[in-house]
C-alpha atoms as a PDB file:
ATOM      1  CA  UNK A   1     119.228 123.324  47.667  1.00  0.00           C
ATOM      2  CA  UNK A   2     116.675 121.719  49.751  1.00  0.00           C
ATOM      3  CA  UNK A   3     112.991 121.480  48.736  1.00  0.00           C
ATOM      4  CA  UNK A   4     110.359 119.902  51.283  1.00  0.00           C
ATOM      5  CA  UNK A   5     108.678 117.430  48.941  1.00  0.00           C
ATOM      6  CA  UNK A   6     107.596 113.695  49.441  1.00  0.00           C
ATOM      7  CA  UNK A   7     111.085 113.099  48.318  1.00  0.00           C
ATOM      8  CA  UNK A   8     113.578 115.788  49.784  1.00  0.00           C
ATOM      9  CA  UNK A   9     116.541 115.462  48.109  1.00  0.00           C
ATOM     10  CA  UNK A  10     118.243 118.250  49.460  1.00  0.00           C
ATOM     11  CA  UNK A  11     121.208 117.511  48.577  1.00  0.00           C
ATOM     12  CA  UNK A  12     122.539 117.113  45.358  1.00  0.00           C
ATOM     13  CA  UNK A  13     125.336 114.823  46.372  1.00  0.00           C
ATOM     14  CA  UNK A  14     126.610 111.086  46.083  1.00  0.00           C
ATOM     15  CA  UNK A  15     126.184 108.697  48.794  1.00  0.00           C
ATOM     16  CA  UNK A  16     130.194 109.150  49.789  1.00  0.00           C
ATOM     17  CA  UNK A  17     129.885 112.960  49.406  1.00  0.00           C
ATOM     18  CA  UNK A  18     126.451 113.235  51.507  1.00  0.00           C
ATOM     19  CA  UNK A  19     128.524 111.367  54.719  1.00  0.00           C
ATOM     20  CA  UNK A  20     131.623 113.780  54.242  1.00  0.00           C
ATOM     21  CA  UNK A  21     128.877 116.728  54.149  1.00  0.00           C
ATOM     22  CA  UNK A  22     126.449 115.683  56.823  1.00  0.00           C
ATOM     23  CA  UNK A  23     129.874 114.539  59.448  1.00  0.00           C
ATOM     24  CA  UNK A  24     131.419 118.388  58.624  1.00  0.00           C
ATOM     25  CA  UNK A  25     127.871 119.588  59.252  1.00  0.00           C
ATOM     26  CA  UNK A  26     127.232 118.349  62.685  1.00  0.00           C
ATOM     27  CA  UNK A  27     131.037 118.604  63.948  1.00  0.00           C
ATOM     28  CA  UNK A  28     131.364 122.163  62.527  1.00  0.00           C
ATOM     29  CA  UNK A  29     128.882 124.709  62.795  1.00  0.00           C
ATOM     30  CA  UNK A  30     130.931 127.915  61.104  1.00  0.00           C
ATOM     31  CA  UNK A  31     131.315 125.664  58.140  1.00  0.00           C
ATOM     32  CA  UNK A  32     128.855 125.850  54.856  1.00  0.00           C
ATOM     33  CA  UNK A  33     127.967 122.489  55.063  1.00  0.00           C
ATOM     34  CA  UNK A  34     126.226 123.646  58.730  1.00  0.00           C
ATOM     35  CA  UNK A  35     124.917 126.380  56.873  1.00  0.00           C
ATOM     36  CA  UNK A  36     123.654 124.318  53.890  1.00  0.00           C
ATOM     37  CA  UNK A  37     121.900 121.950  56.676  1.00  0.00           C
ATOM     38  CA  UNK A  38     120.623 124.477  58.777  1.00  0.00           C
ATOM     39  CA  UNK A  39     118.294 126.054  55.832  1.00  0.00           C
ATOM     40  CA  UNK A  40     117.504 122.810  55.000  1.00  0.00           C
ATOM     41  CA  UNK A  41     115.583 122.102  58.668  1.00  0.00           C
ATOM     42  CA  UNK A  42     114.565 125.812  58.027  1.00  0.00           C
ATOM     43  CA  UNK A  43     112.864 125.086  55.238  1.00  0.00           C
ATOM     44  CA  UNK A  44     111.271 121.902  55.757  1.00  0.00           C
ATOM     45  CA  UNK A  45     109.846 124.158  59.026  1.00  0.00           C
ATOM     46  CA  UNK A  46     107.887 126.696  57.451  1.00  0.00           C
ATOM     47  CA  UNK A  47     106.625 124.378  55.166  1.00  0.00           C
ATOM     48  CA  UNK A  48     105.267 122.335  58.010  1.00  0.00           C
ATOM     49  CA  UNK A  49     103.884 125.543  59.561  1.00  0.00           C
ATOM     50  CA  UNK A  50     101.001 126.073  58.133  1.00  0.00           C
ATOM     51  CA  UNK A  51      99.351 128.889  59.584  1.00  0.00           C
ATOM     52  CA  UNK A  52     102.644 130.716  59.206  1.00  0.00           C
ATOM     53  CA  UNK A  53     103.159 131.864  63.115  1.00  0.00           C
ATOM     54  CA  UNK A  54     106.484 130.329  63.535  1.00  0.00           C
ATOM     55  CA  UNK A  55     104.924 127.014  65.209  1.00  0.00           C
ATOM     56  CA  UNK A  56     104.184 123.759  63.700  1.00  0.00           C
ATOM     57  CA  UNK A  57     101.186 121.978  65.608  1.00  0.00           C
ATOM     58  CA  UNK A  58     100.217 118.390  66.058  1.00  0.00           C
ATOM     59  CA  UNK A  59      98.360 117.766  62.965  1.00  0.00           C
ATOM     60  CA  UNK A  60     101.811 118.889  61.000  1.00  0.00           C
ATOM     61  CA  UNK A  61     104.244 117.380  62.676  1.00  0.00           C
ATOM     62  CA  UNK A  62     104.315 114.156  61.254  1.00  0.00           C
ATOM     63  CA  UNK A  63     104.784 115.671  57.905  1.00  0.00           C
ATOM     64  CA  UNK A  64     107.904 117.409  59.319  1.00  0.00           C
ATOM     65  CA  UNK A  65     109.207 114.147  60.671  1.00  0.00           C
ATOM     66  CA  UNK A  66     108.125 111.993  57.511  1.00  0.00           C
ATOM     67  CA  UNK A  67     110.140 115.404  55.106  1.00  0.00           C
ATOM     68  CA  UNK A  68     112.929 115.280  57.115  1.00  0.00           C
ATOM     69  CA  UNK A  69     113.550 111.276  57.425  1.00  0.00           C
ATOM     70  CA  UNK A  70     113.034 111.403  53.692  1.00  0.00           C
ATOM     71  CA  UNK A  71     116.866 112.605  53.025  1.00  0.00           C
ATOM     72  CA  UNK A  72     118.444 109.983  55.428  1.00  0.00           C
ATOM     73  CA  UNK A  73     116.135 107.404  53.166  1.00  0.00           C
ATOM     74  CA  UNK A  74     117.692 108.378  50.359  1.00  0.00           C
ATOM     75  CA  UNK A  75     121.073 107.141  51.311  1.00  0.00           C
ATOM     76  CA  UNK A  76     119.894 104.008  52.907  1.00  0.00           C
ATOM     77  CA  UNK A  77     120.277 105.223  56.706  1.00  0.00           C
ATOM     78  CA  UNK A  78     116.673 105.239  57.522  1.00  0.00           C
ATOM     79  CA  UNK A  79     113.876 102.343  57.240  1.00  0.00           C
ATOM     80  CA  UNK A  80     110.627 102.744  55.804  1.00  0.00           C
ATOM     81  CA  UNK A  81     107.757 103.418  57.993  1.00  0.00           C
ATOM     82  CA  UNK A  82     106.397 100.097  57.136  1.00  0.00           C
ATOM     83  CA  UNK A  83     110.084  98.222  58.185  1.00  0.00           C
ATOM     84  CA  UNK A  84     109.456 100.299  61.572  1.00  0.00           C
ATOM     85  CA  UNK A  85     105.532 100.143  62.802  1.00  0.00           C
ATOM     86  CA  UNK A  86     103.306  97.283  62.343  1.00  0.00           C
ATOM     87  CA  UNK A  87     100.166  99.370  62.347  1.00  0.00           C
ATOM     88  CA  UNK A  88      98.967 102.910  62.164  1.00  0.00           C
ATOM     89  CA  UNK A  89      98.435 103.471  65.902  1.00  0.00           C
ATOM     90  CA  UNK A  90     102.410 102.009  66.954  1.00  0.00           C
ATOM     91  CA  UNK A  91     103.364 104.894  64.538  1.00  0.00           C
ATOM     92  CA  UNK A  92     101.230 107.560  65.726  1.00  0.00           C
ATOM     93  CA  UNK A  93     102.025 106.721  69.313  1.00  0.00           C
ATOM     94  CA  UNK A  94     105.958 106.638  68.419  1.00  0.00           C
ATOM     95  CA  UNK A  95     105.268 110.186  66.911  1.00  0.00           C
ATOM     96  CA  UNK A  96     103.475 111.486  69.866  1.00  0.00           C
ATOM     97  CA  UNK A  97     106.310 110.654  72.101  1.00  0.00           C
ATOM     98  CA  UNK A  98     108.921 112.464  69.705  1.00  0.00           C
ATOM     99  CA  UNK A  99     106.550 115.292  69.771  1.00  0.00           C
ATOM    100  CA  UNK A 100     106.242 115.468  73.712  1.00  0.00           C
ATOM    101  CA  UNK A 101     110.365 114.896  73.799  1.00  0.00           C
ATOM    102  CA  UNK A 102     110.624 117.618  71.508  1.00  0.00           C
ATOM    103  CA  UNK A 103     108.548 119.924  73.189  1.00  0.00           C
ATOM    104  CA  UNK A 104     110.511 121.235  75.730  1.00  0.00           C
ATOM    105  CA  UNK A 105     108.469 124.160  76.999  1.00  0.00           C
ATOM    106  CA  UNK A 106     105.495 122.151  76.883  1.00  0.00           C
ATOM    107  CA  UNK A 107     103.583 124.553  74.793  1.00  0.00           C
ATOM    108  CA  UNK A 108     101.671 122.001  73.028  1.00  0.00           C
ATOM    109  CA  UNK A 109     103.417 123.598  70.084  1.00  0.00           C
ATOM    110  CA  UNK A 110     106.672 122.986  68.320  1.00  0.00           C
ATOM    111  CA  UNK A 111     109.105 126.163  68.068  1.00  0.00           C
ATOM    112  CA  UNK A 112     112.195 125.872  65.245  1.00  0.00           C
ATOM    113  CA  UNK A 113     114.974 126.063  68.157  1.00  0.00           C
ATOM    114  CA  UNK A 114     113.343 123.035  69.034  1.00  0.00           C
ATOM    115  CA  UNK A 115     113.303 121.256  66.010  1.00  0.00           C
ATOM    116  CA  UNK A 116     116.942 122.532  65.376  1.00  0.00           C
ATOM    117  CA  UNK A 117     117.931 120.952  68.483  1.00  0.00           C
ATOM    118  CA  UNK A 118     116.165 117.591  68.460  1.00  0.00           C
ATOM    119  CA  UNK A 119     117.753 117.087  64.741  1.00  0.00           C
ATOM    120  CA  UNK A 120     120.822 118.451  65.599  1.00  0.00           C
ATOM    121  CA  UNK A 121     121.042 116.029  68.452  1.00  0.00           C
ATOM    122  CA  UNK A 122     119.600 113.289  66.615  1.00  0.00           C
ATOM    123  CA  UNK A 123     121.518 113.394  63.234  1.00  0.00           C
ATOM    124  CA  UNK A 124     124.532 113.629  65.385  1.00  0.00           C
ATOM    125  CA  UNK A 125     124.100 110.180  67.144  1.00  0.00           C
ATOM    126  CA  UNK A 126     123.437 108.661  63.820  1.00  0.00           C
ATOM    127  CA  UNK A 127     126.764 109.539  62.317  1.00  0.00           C
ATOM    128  CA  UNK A 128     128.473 108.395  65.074  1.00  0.00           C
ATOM    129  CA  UNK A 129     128.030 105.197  63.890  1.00  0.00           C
ATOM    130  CA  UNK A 130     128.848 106.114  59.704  1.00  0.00           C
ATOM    131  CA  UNK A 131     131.709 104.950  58.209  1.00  0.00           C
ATOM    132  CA  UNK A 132     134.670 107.009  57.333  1.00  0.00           C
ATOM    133  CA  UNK A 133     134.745 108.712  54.221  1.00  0.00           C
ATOM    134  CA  UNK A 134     137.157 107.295  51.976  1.00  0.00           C
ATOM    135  CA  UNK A 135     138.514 110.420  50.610  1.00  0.00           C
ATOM    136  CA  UNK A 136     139.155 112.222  53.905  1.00  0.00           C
ATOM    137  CA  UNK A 137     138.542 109.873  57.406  1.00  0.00           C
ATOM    138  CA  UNK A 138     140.538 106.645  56.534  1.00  0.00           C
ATOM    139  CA  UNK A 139     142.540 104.737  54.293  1.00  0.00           C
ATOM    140  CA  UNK A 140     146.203 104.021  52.881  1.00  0.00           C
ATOM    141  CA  UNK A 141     148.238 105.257  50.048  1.00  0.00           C
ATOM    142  CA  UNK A 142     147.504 102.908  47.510  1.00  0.00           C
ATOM    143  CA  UNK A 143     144.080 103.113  48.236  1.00  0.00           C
ATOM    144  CA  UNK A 144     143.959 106.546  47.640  1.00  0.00           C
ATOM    145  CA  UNK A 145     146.070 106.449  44.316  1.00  0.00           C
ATOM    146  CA  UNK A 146     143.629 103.697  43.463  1.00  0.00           C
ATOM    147  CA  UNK A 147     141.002 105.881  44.293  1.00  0.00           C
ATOM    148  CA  UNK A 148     142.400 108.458  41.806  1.00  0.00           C
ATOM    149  CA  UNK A 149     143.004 106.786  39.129  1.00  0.00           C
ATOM    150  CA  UNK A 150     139.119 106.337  38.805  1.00  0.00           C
ATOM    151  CA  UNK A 151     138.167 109.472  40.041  1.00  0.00           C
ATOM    152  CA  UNK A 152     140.085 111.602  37.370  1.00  0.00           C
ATOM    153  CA  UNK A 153     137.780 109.928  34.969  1.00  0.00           C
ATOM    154  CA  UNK A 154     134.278 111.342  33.850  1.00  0.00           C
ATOM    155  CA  UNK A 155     131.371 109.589  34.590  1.00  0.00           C
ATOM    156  CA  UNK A 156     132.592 107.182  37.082  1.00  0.00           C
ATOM    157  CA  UNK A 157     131.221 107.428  40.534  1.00  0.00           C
ATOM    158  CA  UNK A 158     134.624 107.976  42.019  1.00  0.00           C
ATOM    159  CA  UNK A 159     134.746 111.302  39.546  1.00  0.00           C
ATOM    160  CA  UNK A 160     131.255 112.457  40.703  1.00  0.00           C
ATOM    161  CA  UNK A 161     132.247 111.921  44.171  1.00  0.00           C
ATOM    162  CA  UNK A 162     136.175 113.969  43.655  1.00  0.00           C
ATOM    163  CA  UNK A 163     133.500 116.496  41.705  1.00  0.00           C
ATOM    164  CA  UNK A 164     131.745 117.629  45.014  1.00  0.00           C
ATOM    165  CA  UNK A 165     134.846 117.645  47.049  1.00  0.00           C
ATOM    166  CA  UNK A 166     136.267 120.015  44.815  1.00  0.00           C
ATOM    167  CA  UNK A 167     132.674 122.185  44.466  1.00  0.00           C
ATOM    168  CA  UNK A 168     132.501 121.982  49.019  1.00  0.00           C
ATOM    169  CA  UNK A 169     136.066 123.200  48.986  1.00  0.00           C
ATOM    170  CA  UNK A 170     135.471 125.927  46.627  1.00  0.00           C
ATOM    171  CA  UNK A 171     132.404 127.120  47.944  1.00  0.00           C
ATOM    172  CA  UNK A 172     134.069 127.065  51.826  1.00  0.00           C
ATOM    173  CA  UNK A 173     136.459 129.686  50.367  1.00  0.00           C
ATOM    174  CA  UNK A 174     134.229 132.067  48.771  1.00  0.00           C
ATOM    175  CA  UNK A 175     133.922 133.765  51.622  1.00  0.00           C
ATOM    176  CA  UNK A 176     131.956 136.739  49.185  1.00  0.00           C
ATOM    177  CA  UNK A 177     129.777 133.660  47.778  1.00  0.00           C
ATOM    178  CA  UNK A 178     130.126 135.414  44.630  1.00  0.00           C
ATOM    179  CA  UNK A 179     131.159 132.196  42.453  1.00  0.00           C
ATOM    180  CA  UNK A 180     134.788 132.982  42.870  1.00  0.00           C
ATOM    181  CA  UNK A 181     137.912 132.664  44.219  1.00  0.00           C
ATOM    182  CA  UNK A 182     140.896 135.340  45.003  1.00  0.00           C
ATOM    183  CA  UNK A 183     144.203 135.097  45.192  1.00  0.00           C
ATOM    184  CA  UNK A 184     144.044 135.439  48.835  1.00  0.00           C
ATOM    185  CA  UNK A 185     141.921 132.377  49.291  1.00  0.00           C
ATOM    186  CA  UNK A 186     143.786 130.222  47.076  1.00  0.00           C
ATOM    187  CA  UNK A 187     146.567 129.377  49.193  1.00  0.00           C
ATOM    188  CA  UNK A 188     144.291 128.011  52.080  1.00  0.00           C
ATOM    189  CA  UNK A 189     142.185 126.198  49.440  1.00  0.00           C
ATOM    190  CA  UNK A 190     145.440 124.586  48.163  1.00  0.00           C
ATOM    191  CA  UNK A 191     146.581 123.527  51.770  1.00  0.00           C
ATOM    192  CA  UNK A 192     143.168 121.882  51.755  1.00  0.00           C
ATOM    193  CA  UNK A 193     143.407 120.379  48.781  1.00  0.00           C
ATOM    194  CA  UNK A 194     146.921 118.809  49.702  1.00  0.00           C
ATOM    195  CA  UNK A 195     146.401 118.127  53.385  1.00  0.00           C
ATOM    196  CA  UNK A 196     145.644 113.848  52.433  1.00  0.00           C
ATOM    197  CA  UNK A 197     148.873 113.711  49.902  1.00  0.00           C
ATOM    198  CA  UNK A 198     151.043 114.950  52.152  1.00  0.00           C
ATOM    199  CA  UNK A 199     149.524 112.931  55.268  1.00  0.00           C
ATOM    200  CA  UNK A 200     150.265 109.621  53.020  1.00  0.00           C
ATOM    201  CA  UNK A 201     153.528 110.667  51.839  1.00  0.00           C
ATOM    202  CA  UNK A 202     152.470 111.243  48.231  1.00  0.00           C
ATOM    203  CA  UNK A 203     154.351 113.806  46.422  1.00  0.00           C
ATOM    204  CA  UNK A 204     153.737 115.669  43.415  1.00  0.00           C
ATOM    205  CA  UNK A 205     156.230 114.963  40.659  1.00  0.00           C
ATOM    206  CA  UNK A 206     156.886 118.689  39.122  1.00  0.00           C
ATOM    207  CA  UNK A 207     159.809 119.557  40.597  1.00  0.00           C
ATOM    208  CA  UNK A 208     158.148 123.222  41.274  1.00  0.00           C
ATOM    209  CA  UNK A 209     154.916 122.072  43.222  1.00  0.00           C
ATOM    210  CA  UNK A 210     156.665 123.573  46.515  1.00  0.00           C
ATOM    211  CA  UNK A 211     153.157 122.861  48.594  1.00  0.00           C
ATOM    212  CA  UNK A 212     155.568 120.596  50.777  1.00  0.00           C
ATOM    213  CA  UNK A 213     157.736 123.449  51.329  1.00  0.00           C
ATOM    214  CA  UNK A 214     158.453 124.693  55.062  1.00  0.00           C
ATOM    215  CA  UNK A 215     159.587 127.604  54.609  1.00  0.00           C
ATOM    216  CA  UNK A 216     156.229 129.829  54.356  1.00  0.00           C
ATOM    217  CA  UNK A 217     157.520 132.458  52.081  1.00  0.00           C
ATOM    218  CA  UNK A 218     158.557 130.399  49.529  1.00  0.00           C
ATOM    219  CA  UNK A 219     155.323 128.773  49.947  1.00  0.00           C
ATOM    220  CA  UNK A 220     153.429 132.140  49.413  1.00  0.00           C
ATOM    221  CA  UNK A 221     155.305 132.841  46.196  1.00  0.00           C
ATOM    222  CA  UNK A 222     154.658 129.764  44.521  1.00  0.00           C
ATOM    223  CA  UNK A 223     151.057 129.675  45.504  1.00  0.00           C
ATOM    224  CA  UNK A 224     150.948 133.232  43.859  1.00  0.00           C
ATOM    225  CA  UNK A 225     152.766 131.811  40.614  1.00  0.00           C
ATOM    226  CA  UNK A 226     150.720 128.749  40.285  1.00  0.00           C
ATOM    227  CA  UNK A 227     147.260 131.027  40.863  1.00  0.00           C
ATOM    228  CA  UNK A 228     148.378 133.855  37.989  1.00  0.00           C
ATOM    229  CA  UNK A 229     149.519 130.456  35.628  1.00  0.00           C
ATOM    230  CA  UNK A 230     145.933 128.930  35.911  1.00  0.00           C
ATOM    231  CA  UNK A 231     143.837 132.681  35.991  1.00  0.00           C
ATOM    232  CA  UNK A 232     143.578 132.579  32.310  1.00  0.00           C
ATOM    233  CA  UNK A 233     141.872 136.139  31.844  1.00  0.00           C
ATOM    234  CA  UNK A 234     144.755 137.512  34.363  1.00  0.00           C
ATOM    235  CA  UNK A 235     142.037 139.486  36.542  1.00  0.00           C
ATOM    236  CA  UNK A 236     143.074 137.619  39.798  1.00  0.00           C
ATOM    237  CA  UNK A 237     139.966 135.815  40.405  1.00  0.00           C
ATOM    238  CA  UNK A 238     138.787 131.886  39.671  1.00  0.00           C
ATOM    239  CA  UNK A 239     135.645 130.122  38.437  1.00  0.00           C
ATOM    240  CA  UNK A 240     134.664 126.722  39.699  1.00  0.00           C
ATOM    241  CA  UNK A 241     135.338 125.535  36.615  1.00  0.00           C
ATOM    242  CA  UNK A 242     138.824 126.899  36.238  1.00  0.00           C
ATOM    243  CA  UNK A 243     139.099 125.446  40.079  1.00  0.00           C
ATOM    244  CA  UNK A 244     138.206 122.137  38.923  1.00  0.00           C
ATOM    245  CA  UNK A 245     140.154 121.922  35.802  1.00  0.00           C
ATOM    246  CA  UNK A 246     143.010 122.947  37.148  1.00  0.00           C
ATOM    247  CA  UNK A 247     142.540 120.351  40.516  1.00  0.00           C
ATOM    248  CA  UNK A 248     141.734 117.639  38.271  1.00  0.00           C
ATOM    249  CA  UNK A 249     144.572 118.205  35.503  1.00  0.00           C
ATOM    250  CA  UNK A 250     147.812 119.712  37.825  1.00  0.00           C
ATOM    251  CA  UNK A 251     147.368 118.137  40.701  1.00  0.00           C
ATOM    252  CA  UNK A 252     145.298 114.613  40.803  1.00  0.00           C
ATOM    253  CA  UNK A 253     146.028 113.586  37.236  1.00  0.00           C
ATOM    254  CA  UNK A 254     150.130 114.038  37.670  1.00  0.00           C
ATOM    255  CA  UNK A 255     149.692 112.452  41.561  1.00  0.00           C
ATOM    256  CA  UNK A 256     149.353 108.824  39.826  1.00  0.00           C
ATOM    257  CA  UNK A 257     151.994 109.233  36.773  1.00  0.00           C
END
């Protein structure tokens, strides 16, 4: 998902979505958004290293730092070179010093656990100071219905953004990563899925959703019901798409009746 070009996109994701993904990133690193981000510096390092040895020199390393500042850009969390050095030489002097911090073992070379680490580090400090997302970090209970009520329509921004929610969670439990989920994973994806309802006291109005229910067995069984009622093809396993439809449909839709 990420390709080291002028303009790394990297990810495919809208401005709401990319803080949600780049805060689970740095504050989880078993998760698949770590993973996702991990390649992604990965990447953008072998492309820097040109003579292929593992090492990106000097002459490349502003091309690595100009690549990876590129995805931050996209979202409006980085300036333009132009916004931060008045001439040529203040930027290649700022770059030489990021180069010597970065260089730990003072090879004169850059090695990838160093780049991992001086990212890490650095992307970490800068969402410190990102605001919450509004789906997950903050907000009330009307917000959120209000928040719904646009984001169960296509082609809004608010859908695009519940879109990619629904795609991380899926893709967090396909543990396989063989574009499905099973029956086993479906009751921790639907705990996921209802963790902000039930922290603003929003409840489902079908009297059978029992995803409030305490008792864990009960739980179980209608997690099982509600997976076989929305596995169309009855082979216990789900498609994103099915995963979406039925999130979309069951759940969010009947949330704001």
């Amino acid at each position: 998902m990420c390709s080291a070009t002028t303009n790394v996109t990297g990810f495919n994701k809208s401005k709401e979505d990319f803080i949600w993904f780049i805060k689970r990133a740095t504050s989880d690193r078993k998760s698949d958004a770590h993973g996702e981000l991990y390649h992604c510096l990965l990447k953008m390092f072998v492309d820097a290293d040109t003579n292929k040895d593992g090492l990106v020199s000097k002459g490349s390393f502003s091309i690595l730092i100009d690549t990876a500042a590129s995805i931050p850009r996209m979202y409006g969390y980085a300036p333009l070179d132009a916004d931060l050095y008045k001439t040529e030489g203040e930027k290649e002097k700022a770059r030489q010093n990021m180069f010597d911090s970065m260089d730990l073992k003072n090879t004169g070379v850059i090695t990838f656990d160093e780049w991992y680490r001086f990212t890490m580090e650095h992307i970490a400090a800068k969402v410190a100071t990102i605001d919450a997302h509004p789906i997950l970090d903050h907000g009330n209970k009307e917000e959120f219905l209000q928040f719904l009520k646009a984001a169960v329509k296509p082609g809004t921004p608010e859908y695009t953004e519940m879109f990619w929610y629904l795609v991380e969670l899926f893709t967090e439990s396909d543990s396989n990563k063989d574009g499905i989920i099973t029956k086993r994973a479906f009751a921790s994806i639907m705990d996921k899925l209802f963790e902000t309802p039930m922290k603003l006291a929003i409840v489902h109005p079908d009297e059978g959703m029992h995803m409030y229910e305490e008792d864990e067995d009960k739980k179980a069984a209608f997690q099982d019901t509600l997976f076989k009622a929305n596995n169309p093809r009855g082979d216990e396993k789900m498609t994103l798409d099915e995963w979406i439809k039925f999130a979309m449909e069951k759940v969010f839709k009947k949330l704001i009746l």
